[in-house]
C-alpha atoms as a PDB file:
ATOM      1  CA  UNK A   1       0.000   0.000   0.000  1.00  0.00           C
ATOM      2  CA  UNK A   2       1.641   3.581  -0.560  1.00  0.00           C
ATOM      3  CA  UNK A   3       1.907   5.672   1.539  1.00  0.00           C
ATOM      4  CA  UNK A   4      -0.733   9.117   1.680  1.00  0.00           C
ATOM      5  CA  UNK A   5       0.600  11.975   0.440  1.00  0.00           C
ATOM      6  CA  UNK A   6       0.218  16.077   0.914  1.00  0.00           C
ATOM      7  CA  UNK A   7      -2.429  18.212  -1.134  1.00  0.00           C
ATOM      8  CA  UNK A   8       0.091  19.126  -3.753  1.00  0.00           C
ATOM      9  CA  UNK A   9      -0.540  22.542  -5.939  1.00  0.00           C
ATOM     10  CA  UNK A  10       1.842  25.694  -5.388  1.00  0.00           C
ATOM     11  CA  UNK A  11       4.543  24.344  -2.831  1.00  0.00           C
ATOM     12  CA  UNK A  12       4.101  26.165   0.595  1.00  0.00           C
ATOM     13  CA  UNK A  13       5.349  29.046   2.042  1.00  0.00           C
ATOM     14  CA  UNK A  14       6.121  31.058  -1.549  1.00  0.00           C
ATOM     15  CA  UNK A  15       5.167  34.310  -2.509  1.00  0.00           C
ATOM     16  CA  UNK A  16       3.220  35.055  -5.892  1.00  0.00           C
ATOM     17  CA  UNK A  17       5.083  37.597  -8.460  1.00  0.00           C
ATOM     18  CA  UNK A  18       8.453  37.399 -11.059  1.00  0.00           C
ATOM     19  CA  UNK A  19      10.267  40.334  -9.298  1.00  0.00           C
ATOM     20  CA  UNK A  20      14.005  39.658  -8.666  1.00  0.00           C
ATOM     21  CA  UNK A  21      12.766  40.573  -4.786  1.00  0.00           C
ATOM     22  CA  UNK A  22      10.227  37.840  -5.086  1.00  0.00           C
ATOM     23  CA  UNK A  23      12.503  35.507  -6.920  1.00  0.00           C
ATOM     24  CA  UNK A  24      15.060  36.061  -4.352  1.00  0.00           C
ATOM     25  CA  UNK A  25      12.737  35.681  -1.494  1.00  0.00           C
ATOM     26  CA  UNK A  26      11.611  32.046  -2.672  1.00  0.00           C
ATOM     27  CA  UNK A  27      14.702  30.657  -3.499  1.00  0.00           C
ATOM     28  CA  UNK A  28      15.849  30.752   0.221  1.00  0.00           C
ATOM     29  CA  UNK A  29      11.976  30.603   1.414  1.00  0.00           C
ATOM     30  CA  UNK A  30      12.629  33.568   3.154  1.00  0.00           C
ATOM     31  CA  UNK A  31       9.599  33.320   5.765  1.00  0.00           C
ATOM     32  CA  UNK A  32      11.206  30.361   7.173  1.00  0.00           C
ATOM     33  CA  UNK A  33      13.505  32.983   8.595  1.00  0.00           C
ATOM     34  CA  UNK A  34      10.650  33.000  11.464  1.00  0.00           C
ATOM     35  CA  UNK A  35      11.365  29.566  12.635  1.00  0.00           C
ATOM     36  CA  UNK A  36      14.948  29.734  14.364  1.00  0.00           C
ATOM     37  CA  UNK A  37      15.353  33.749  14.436  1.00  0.00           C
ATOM     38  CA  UNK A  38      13.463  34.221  17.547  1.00  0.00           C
ATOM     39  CA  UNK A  39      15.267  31.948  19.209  1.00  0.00           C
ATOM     40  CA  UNK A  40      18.739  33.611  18.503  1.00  0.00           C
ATOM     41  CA  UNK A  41      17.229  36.297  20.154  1.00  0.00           C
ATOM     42  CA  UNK A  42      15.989  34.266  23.175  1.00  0.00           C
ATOM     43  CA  UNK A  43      19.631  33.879  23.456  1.00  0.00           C
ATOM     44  CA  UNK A  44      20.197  37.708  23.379  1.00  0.00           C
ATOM     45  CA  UNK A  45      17.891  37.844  25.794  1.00  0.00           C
ATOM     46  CA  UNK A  46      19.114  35.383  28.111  1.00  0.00           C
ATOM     47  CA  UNK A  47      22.695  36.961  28.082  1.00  0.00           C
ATOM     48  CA  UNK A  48      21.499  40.100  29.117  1.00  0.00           C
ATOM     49  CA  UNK A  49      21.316  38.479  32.761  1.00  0.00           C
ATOM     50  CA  UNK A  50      25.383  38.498  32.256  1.00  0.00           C
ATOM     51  CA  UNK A  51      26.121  41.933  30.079  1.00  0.00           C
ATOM     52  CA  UNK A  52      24.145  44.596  28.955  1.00  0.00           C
ATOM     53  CA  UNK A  53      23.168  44.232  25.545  1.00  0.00           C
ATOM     54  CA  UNK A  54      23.338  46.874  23.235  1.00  0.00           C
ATOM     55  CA  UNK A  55      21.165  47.652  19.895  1.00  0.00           C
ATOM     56  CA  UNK A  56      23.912  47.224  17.715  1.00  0.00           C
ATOM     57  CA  UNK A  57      24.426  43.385  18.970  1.00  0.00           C
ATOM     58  CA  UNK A  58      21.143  42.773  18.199  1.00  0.00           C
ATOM     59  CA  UNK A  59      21.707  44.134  14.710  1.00  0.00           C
ATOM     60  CA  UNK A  60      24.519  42.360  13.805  1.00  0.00           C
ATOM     61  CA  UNK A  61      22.901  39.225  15.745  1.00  0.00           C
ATOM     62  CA  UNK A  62      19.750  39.615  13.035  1.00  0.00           C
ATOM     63  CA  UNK A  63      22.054  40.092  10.108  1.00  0.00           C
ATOM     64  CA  UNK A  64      24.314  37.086  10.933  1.00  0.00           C
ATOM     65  CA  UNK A  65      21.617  34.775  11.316  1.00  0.00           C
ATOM     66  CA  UNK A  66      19.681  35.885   8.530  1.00  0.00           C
ATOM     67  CA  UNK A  67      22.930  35.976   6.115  1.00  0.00           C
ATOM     68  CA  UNK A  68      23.983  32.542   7.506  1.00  0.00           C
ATOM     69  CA  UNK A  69      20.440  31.169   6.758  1.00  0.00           C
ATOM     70  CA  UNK A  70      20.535  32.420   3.480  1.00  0.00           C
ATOM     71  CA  UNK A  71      23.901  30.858   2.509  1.00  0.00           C
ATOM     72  CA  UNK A  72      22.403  27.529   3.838  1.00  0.00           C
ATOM     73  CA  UNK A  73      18.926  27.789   1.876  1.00  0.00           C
ATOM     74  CA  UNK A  74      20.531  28.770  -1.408  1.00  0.00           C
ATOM     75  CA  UNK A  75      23.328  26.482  -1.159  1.00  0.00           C
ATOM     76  CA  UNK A  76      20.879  23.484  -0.464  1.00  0.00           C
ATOM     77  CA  UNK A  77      19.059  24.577  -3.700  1.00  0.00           C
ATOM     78  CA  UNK A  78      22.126  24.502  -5.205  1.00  0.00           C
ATOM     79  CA  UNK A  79      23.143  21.263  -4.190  1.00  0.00           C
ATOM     80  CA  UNK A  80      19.400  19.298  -4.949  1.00  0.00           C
ATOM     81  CA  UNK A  81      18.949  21.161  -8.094  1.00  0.00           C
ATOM     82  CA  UNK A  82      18.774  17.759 -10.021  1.00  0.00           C
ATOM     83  CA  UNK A  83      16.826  16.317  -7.229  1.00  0.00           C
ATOM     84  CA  UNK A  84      14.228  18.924  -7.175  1.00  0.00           C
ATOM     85  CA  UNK A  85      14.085  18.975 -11.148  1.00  0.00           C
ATOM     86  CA  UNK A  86      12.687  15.544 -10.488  1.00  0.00           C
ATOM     87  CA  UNK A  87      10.180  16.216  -8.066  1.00  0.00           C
ATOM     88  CA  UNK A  88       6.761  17.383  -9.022  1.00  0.00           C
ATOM     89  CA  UNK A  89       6.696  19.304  -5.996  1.00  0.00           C
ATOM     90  CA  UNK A  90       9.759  21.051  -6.154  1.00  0.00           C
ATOM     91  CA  UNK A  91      10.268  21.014  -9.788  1.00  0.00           C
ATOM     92  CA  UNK A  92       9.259  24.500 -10.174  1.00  0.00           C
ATOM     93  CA  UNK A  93      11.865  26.049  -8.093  1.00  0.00           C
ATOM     94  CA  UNK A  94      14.401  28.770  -9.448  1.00  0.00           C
ATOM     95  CA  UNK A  95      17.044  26.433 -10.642  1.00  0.00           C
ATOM     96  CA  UNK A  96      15.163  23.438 -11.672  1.00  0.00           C
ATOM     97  CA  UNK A  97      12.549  25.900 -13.725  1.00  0.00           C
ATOM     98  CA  UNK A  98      15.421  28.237 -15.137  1.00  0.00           C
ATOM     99  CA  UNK A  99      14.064  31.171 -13.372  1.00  0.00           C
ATOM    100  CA  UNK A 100      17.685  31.615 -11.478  1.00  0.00           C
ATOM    101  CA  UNK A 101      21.061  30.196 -12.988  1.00  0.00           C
ATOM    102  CA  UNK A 102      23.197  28.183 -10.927  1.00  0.00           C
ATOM    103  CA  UNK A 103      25.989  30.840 -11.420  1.00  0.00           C
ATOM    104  CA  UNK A 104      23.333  33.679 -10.092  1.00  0.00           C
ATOM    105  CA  UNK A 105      22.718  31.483  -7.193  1.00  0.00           C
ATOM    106  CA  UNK A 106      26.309  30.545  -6.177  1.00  0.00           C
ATOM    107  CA  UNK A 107      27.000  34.416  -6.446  1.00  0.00           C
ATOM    108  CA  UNK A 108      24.761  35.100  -3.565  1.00  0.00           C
ATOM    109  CA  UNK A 109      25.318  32.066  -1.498  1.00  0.00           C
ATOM    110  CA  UNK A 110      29.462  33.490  -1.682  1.00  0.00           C
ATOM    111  CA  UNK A 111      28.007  36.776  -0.713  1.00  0.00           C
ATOM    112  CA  UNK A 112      25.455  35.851   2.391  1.00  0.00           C
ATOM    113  CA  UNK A 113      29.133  33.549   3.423  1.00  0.00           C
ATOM    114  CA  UNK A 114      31.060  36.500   3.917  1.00  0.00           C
ATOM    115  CA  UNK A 115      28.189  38.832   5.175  1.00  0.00           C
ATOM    116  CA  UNK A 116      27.966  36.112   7.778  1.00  0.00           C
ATOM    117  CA  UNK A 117      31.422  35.664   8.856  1.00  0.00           C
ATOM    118  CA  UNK A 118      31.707  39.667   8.442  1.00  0.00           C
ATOM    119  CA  UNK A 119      28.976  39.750  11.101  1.00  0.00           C
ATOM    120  CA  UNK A 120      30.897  37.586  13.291  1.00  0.00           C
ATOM    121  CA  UNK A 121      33.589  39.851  13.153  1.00  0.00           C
ATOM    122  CA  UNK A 122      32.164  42.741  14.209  1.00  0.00           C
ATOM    123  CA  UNK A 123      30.188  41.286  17.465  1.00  0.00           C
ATOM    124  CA  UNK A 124      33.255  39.866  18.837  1.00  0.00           C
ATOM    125  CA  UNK A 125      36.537  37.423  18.676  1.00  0.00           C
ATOM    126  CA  UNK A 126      34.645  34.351  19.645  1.00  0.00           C
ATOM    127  CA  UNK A 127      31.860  34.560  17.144  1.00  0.00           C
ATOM    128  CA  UNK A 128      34.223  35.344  14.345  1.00  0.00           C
ATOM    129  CA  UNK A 129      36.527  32.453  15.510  1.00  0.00           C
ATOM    130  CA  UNK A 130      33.654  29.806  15.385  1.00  0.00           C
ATOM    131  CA  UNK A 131      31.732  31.239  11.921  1.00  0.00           C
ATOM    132  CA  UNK A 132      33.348  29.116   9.567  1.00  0.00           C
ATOM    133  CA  UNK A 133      32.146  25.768  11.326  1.00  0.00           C
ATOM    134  CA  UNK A 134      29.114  27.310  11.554  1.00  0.00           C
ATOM    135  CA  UNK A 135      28.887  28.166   8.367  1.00  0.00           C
ATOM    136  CA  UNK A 136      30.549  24.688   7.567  1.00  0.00           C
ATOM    137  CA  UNK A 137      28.021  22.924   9.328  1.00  0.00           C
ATOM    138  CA  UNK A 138      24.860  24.544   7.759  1.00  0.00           C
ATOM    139  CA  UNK A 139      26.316  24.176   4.413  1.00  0.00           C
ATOM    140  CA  UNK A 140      27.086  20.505   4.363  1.00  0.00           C
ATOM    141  CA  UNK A 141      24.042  19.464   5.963  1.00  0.00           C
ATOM    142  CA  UNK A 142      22.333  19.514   2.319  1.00  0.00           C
ATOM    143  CA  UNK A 143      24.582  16.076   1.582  1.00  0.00           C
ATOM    144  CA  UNK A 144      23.223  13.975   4.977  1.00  0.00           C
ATOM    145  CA  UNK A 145      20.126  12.756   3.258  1.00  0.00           C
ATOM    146  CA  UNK A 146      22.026  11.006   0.868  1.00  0.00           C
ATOM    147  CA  UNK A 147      23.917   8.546   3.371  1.00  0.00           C
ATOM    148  CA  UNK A 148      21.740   8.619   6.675  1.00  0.00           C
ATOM    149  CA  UNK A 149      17.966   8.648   7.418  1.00  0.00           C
ATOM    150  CA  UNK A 150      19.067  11.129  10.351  1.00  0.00           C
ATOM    151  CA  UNK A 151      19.102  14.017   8.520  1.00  0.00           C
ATOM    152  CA  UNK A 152      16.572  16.150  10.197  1.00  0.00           C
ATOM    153  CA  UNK A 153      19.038  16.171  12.999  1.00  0.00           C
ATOM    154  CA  UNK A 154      21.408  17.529  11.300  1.00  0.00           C
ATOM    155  CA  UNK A 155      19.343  20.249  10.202  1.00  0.00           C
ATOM    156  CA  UNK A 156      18.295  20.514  13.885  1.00  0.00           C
ATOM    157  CA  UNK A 157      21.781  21.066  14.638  1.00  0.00           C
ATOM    158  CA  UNK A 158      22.068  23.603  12.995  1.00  0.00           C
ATOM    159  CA  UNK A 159      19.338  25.848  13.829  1.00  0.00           C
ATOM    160  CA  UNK A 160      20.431  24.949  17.643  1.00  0.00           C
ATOM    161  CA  UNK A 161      23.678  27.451  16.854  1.00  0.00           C
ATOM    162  CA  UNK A 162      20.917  29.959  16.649  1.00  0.00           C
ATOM    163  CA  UNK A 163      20.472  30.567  20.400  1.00  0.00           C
ATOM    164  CA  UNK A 164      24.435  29.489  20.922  1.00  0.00           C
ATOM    165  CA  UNK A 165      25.190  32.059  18.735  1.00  0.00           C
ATOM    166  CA  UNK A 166      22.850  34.972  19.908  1.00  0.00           C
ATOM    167  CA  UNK A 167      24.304  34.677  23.778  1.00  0.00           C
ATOM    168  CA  UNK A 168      27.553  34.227  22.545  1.00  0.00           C
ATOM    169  CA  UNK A 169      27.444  37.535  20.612  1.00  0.00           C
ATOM    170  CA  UNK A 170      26.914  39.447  23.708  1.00  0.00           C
ATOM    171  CA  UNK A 171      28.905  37.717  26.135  1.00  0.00           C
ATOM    172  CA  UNK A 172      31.668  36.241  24.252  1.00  0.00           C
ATOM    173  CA  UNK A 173      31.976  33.599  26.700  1.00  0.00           C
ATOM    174  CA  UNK A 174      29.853  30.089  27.780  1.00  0.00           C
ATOM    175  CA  UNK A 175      27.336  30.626  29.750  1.00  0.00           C
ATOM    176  CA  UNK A 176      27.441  29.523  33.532  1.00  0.00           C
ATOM    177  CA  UNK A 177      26.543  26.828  34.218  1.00  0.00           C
ATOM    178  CA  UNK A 178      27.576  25.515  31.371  1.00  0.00           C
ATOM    179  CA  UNK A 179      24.600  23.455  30.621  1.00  0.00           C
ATOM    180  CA  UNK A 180      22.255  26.216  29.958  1.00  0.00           C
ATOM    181  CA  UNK A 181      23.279  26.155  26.160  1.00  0.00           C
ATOM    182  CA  UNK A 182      23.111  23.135  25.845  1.00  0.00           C
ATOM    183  CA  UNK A 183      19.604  22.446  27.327  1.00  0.00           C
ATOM    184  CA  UNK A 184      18.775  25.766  24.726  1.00  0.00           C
ATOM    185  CA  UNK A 185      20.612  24.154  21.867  1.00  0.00           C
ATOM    186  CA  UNK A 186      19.188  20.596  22.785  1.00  0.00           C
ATOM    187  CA  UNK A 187      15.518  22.113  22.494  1.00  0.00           C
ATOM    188  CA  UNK A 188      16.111  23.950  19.314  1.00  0.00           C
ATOM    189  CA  UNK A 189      17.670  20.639  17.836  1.00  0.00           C
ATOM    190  CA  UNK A 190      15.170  18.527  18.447  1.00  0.00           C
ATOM    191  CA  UNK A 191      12.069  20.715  17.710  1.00  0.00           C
ATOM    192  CA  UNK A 192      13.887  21.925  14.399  1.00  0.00           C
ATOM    193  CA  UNK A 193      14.555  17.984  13.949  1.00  0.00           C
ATOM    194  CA  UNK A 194      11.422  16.846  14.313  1.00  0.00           C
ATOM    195  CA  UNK A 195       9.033  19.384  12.115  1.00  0.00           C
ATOM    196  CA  UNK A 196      11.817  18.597   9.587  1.00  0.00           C
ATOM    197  CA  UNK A 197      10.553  15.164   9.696  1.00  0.00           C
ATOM    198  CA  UNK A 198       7.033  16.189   8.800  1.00  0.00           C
ATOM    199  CA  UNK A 199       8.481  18.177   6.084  1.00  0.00           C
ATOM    200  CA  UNK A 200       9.530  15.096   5.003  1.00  0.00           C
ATOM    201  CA  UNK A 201       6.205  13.293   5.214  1.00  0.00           C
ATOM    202  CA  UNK A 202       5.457  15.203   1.894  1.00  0.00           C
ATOM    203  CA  UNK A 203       7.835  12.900  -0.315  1.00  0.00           C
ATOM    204  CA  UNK A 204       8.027   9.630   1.104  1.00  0.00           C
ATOM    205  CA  UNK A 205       7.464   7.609  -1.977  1.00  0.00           C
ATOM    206  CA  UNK A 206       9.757   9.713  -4.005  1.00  0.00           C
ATOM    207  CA  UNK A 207      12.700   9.556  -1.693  1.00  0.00           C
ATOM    208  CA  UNK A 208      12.294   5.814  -1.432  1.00  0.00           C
ATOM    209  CA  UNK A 209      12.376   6.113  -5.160  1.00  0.00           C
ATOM    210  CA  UNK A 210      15.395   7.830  -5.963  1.00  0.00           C
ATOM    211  CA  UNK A 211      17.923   6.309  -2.823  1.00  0.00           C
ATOM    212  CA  UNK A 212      17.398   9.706  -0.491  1.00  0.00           C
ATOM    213  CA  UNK A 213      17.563   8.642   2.920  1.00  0.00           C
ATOM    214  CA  UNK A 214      15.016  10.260   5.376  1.00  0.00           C
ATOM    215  CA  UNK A 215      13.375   8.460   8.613  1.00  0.00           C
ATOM    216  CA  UNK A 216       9.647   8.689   7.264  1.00  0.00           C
ATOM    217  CA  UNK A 217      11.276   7.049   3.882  1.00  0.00           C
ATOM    218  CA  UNK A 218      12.972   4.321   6.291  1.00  0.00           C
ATOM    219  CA  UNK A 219      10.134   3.698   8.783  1.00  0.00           C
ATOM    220  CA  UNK A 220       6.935   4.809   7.181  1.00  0.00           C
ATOM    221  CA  UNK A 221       4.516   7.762   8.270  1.00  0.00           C
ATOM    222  CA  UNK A 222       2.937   6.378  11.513  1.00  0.00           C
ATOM    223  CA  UNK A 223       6.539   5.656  12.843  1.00  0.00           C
ATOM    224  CA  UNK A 224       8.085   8.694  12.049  1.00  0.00           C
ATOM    225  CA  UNK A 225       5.106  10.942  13.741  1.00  0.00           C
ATOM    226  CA  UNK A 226       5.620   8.821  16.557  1.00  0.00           C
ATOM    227  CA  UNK A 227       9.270   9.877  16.584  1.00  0.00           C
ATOM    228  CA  UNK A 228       8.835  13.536  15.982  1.00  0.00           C
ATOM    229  CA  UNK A 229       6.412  13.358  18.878  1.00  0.00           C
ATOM    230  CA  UNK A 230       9.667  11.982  20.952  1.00  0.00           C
ATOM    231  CA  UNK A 231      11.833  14.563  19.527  1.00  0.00           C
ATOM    232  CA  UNK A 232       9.005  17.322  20.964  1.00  0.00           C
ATOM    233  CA  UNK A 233       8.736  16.007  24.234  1.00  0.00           C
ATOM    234  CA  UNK A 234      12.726  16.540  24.760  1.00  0.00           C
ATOM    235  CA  UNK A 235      12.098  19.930  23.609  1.00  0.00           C
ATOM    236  CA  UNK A 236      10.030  21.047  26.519  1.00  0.00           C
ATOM    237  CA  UNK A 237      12.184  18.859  28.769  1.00  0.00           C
ATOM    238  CA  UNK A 238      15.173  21.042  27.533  1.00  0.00           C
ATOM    239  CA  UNK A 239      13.170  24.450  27.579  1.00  0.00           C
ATOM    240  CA  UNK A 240      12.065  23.365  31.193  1.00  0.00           C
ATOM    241  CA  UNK A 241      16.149  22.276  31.972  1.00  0.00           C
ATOM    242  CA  UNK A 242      17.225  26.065  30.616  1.00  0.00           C
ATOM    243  CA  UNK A 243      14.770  27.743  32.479  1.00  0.00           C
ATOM    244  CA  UNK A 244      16.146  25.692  35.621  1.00  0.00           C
ATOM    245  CA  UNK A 245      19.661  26.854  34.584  1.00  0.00           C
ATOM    246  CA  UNK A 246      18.815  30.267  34.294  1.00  0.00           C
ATOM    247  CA  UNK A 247      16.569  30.648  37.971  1.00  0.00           C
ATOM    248  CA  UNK A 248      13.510  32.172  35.570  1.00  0.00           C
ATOM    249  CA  UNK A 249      10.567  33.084  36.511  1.00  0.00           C
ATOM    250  CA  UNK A 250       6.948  32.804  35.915  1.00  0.00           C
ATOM    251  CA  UNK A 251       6.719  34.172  32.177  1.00  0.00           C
ATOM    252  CA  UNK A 252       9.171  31.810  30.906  1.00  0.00           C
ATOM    253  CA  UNK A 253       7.342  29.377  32.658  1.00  0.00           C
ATOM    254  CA  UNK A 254       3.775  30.430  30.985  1.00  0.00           C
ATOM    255  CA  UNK A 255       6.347  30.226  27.598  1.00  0.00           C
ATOM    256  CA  UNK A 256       7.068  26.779  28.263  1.00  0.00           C
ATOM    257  CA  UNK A 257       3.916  25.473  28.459  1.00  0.00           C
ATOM    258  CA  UNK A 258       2.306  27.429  25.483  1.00  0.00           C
ATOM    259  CA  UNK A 259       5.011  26.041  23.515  1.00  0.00           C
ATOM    260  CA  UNK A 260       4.351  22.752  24.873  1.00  0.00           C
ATOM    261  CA  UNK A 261       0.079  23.441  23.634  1.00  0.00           C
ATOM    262  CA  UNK A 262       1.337  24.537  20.532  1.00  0.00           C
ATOM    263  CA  UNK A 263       3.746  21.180  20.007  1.00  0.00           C
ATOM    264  CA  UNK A 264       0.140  19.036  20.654  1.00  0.00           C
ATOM    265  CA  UNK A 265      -2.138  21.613  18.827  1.00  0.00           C
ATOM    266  CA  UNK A 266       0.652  20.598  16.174  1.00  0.00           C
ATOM    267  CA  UNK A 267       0.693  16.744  15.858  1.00  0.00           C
ATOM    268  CA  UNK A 268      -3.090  16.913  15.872  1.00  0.00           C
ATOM    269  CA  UNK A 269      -2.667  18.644  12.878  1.00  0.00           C
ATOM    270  CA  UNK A 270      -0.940  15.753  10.940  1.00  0.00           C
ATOM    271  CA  UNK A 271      -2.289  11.975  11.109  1.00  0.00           C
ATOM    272  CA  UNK A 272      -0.496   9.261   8.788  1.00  0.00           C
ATOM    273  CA  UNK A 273      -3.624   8.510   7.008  1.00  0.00           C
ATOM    274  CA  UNK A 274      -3.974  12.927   6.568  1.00  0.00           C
ATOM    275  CA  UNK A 275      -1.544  15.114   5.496  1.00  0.00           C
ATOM    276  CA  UNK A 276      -3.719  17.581   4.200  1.00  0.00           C
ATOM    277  CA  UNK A 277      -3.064  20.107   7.044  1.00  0.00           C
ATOM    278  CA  UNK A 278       0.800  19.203   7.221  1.00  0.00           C
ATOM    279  CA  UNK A 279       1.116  23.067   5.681  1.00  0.00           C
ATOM    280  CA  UNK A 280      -0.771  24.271   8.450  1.00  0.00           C
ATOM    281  CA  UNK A 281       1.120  22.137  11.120  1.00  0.00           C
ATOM    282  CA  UNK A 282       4.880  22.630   9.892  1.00  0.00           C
ATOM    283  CA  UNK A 283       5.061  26.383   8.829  1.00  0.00           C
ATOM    284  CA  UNK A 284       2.280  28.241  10.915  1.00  0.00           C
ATOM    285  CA  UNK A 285       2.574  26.549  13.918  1.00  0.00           C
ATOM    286  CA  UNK A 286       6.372  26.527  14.012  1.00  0.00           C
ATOM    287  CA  UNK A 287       6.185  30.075  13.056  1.00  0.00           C
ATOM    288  CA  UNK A 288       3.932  30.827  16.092  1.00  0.00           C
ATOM    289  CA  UNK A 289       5.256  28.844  18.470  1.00  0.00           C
ATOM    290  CA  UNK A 290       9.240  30.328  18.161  1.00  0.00           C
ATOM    291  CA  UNK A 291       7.800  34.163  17.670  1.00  0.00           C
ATOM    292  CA  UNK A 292       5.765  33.588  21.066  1.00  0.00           C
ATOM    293  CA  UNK A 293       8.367  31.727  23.119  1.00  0.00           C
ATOM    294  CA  UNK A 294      10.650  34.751  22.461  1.00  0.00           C
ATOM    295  CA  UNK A 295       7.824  37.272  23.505  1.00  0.00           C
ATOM    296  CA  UNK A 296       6.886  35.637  26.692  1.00  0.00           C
ATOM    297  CA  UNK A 297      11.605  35.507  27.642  1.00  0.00           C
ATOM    298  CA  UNK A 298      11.631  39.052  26.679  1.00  0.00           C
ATOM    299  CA  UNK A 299       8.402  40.420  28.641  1.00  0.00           C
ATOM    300  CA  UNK A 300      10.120  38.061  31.752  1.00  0.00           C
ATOM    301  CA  UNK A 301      13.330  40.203  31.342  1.00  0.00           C
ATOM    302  CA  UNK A 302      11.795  43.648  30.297  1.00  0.00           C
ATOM    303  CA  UNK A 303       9.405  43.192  33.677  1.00  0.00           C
ATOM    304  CA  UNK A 304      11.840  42.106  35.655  1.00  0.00           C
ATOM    305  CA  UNK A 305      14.372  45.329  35.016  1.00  0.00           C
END
């Protein structure tokens, strides 16, 4: 029996329009900027119980990430353009459809790379130190689902630098105790790593089909909801750890467990014999949920000055 598939039509998350903007914007899906963004600035936020942050951190903090994210997105589409050419559902993309060459593309992926690391630079000597693995990280993460079904971990991986990154800009040092980043990094991993797996819900039968390695491919749909819904559950464990870490108070608290409403509003969303709302589950929820963790850690620390 196959397995169900999404509502296909215009892929998600795209805006309408032939503009070089507009082409621009889709070729790195630009509104997924809202997923892992807020969280870098959770970690802003969270360093400002060590150092006083200033505007311009926060600046350079927003144009790192968003530079860094756009080197990873376009280099991706770089990388699958003879994947996606295949795929009905990503066939129309910019390089697959001819809209964008592959010269055009590699032109801005070199540009967001040095924008990045140039970012780095100016928050401090630390961040500038560790850009190129960060940047080496987010870039070869487009090869993983070709030789391991855990691939959505890697991509959780690196979104977890997010938060990493954001307290390290202002501090320029670990944060004590030391586990705090990790519990933040942890929870960013595995939430990143497990809507990434219903992402991935969307082309079972075609991964199977072409030797792409994915755990929904591997396992099947019920089995891989079942481990998202895993991967989840460590996220509010590691939110909850963090919050431990950091002595926080009842806002981050109230955070936690509207992210943890949002994770179950989520998986009701997406059943293995429905996938029709998996749009609705993997970009508006996500999008929600990060945007509204960070507002309920900022009002904590803007109330409690």
């Amino acid at each position: 029996m196959s397995e169900p598939v999404a509502v296909r039509g215009r892929e998600g998350q795209t805006f309408g329009g032939t503009s070089r903007l507009v082409r621009y914007a889709n070729f790195v899906k630009l509104p997924h900027t809202l997923f892992a963004l807020p969280f870098a600035l959770v970690g802003v936020t969270i360093a400002s119980h060590v150092k006083e942050v200033r505007l311009l951190d926060v600046v350079w903090v927003a144009i790192a990430f968003t530079a860094a994210r756009f080197a990873a997105m376009g280099f991706n589409r770089i990388a699958d353009r003879d994947i996606d050419a295949l795929n009905p559902r990503t066939a129309a993309r910019e390089l697959p459809s001819g809209a964008m060459s592959v010269r055009e593309a590699s032109l801005a992926v070199l540009c967001a790379s040095a924008i990045f690391v140039a970012a780095a630079w100016m928050l401090n000597p630390l961040c500038f130190a560790l850009s190129p693995i960060a940047l080496g990280w987010v870039l070869s993460y487009s090869y993983t689902k070709r030789f391991t079904r855990f691939a959505h971990l890697a991509l959780g991986v690196g979104m977890s630098i997010a938060p990493v990154g954001g307290y390290l800009a202002v501090t320029g040092a670990w944060s004590r105790p030391w586990w705090v980043l990790v519990a933040l990094a942890a929870a960013v991993m595995s939430w990143g790593g497990g809507f990434d797996i219903f992402y991935a819900l969307q082309d079972i039968e075609f991964d199977r089909a072409q030797g792409l390695h994915s755990l929904p491919a591997r396992h099947g749909t019920a089995p891989a909801i079942a481990i998202a819904r895993v991967l989840h559950v460590a996220t509010i464990a590691m939110l909850t750890l963090a919050g431990i870490g950091i002595g926080a108070g009842a806002l981050y608290w109230a955070g936690v467990c509207v992210v943890a409403m949002l994770l179950i509003y989520e998986h009701s969303l997406v059943r293995a014999a429905d996938l029709s709302r998996l749009d609705a589950a993997f970009f508006t929820m996500n999008g929600v949920l990060s945007v509204t963790f960070f507002a309920f850690v900022l009002a904590e620390r803007v109330l409690a000055r």
